[in-house]
C-alpha atoms as a PDB file:
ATOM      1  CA  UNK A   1     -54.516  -1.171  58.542  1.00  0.00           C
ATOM      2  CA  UNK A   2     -56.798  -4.351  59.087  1.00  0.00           C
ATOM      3  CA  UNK A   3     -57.069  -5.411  55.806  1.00  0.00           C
ATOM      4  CA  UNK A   4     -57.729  -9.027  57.079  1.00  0.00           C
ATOM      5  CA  UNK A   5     -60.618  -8.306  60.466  1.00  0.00           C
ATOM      6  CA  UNK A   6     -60.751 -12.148  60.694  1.00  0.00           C
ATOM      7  CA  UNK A   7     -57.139 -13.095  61.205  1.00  0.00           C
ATOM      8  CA  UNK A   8     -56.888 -10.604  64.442  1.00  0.00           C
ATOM      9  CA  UNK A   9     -55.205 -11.950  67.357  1.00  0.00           C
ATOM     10  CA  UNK A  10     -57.090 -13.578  70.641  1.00  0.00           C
ATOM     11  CA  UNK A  11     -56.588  -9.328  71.648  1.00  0.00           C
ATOM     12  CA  UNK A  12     -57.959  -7.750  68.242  1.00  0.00           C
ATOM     13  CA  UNK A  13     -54.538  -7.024  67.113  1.00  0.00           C
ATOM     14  CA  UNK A  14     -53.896  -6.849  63.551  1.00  0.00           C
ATOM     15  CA  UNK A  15     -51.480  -6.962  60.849  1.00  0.00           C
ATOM     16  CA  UNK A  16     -48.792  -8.396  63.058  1.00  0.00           C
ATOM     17  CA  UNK A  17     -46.372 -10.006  60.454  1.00  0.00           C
ATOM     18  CA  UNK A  18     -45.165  -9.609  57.298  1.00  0.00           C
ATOM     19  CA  UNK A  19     -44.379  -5.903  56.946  1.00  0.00           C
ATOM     20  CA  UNK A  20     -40.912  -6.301  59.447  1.00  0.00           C
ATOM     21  CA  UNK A  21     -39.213  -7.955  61.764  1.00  0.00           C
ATOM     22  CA  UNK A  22     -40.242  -5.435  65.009  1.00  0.00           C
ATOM     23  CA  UNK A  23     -37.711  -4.248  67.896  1.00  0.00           C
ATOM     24  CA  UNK A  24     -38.763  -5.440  70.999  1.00  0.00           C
ATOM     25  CA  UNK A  25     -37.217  -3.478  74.488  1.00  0.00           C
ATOM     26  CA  UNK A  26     -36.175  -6.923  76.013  1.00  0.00           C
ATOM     27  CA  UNK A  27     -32.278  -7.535  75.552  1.00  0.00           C
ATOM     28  CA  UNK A  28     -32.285 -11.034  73.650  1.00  0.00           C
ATOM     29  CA  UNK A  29     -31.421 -14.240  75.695  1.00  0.00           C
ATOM     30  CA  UNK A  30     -30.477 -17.384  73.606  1.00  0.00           C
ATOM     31  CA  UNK A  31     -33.287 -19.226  75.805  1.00  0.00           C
ATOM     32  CA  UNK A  32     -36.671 -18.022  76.918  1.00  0.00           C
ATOM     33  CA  UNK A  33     -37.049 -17.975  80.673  1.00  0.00           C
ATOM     34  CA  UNK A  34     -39.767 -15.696  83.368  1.00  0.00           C
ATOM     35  CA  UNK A  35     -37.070 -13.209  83.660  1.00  0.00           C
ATOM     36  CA  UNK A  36     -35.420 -10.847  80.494  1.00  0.00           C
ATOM     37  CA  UNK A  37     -31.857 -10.118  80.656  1.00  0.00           C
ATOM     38  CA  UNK A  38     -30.750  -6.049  82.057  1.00  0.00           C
ATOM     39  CA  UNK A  39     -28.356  -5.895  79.605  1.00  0.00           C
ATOM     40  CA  UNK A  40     -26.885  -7.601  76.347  1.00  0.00           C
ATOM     41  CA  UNK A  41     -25.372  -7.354  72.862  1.00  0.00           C
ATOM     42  CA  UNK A  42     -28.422  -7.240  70.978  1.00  0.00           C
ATOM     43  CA  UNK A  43     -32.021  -6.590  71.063  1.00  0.00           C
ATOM     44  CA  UNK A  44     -34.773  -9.147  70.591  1.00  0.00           C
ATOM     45  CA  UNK A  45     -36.862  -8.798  66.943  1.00  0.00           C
ATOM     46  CA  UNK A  46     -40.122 -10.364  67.071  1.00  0.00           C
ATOM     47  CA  UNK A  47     -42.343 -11.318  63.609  1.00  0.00           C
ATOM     48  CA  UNK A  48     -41.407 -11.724  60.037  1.00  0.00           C
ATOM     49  CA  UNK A  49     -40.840  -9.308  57.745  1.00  0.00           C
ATOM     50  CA  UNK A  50     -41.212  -8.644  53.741  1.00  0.00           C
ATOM     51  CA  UNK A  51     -37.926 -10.213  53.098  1.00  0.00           C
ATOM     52  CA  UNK A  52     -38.469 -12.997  55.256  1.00  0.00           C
ATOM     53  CA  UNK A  53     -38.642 -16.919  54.246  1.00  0.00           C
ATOM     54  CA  UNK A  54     -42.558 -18.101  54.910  1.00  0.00           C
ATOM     55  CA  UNK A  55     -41.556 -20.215  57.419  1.00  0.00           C
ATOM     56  CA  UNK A  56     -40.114 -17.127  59.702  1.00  0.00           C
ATOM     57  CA  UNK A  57     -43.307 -14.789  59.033  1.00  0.00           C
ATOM     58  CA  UNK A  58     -45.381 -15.391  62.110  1.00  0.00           C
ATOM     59  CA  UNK A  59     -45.974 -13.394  64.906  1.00  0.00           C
ATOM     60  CA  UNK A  60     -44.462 -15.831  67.156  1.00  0.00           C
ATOM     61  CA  UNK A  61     -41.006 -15.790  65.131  1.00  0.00           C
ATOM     62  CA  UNK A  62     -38.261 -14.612  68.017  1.00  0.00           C
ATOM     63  CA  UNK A  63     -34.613 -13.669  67.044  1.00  0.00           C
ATOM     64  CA  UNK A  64     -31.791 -11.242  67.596  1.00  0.00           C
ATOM     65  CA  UNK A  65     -30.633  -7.530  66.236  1.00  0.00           C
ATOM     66  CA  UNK A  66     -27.310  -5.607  67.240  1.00  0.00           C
ATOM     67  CA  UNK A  67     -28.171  -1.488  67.871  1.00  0.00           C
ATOM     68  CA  UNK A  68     -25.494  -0.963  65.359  1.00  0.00           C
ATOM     69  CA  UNK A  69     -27.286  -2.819  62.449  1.00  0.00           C
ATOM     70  CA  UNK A  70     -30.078  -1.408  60.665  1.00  0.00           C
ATOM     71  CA  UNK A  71     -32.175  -2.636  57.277  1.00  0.00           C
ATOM     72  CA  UNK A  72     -35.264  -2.593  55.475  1.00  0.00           C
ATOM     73  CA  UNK A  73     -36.813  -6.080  57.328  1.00  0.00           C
ATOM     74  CA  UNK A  74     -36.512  -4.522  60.692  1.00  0.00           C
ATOM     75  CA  UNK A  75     -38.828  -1.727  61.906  1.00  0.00           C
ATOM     76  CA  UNK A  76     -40.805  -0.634  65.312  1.00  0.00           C
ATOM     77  CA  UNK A  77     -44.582  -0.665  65.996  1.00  0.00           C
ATOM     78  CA  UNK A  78     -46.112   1.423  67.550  1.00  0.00           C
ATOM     79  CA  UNK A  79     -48.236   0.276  71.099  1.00  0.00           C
ATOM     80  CA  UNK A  80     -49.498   1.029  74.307  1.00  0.00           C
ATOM     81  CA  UNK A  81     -51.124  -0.441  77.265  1.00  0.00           C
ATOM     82  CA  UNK A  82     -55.293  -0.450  76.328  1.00  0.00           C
ATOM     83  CA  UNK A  83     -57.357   1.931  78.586  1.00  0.00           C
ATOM     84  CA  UNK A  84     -60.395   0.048  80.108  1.00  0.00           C
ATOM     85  CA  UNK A  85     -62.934   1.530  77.633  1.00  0.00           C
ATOM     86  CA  UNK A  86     -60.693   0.840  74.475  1.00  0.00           C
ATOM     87  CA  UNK A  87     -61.198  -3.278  75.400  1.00  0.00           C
ATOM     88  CA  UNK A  88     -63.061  -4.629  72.742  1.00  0.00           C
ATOM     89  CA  UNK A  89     -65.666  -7.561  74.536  1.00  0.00           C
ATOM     90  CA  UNK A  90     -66.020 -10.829  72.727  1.00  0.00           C
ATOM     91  CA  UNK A  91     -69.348 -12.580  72.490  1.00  0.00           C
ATOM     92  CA  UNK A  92     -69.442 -16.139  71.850  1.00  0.00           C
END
């Protein structure tokens, strides 16, 4: 919704934490490295959500969801890659 313009990511993205934790396609991996896992157990959820503590509402916030699980804190957004003309072009 953008009800906060200034707090949009370095890409204009907004709204990016606090409504749920968000399904990401990449199988999770207990450590980060250049290449995702083909297959696991569980998918990685990235963000806070509503019924997260403070401290795990941020964007950045990585962790782990089974297929079979479901609740209100986890969701999906939404995305696709920008076309050239929907690039927004900072000015400094």
């Amino acid at each position: 919704m953008g009800s906060v313009p200034a707090n949009a990511s370095t890409f204009g993205v907004l709204d990016l934490s606090g409504n749920v934790e968000e399904w990401t396609q990449d199988w999770y991996a207990e450590h980060v490295s250049d290449v995702a896992p083909r297959s696991g157990a569980s998918h990685t959820l990235r963000g806070g959500g509503f019924q997260s503590a403070p401290s795990r509402s941020r964007a950045s916030t990585r962790s782990w969801g089974s297929a079979l699980e479901s609740g209100p804190n986890v969701g999906f957004r939404c995305a696709r890659d920008a076309a050239p003309a929907d690039v927004v072009k900072k000015t400094h």
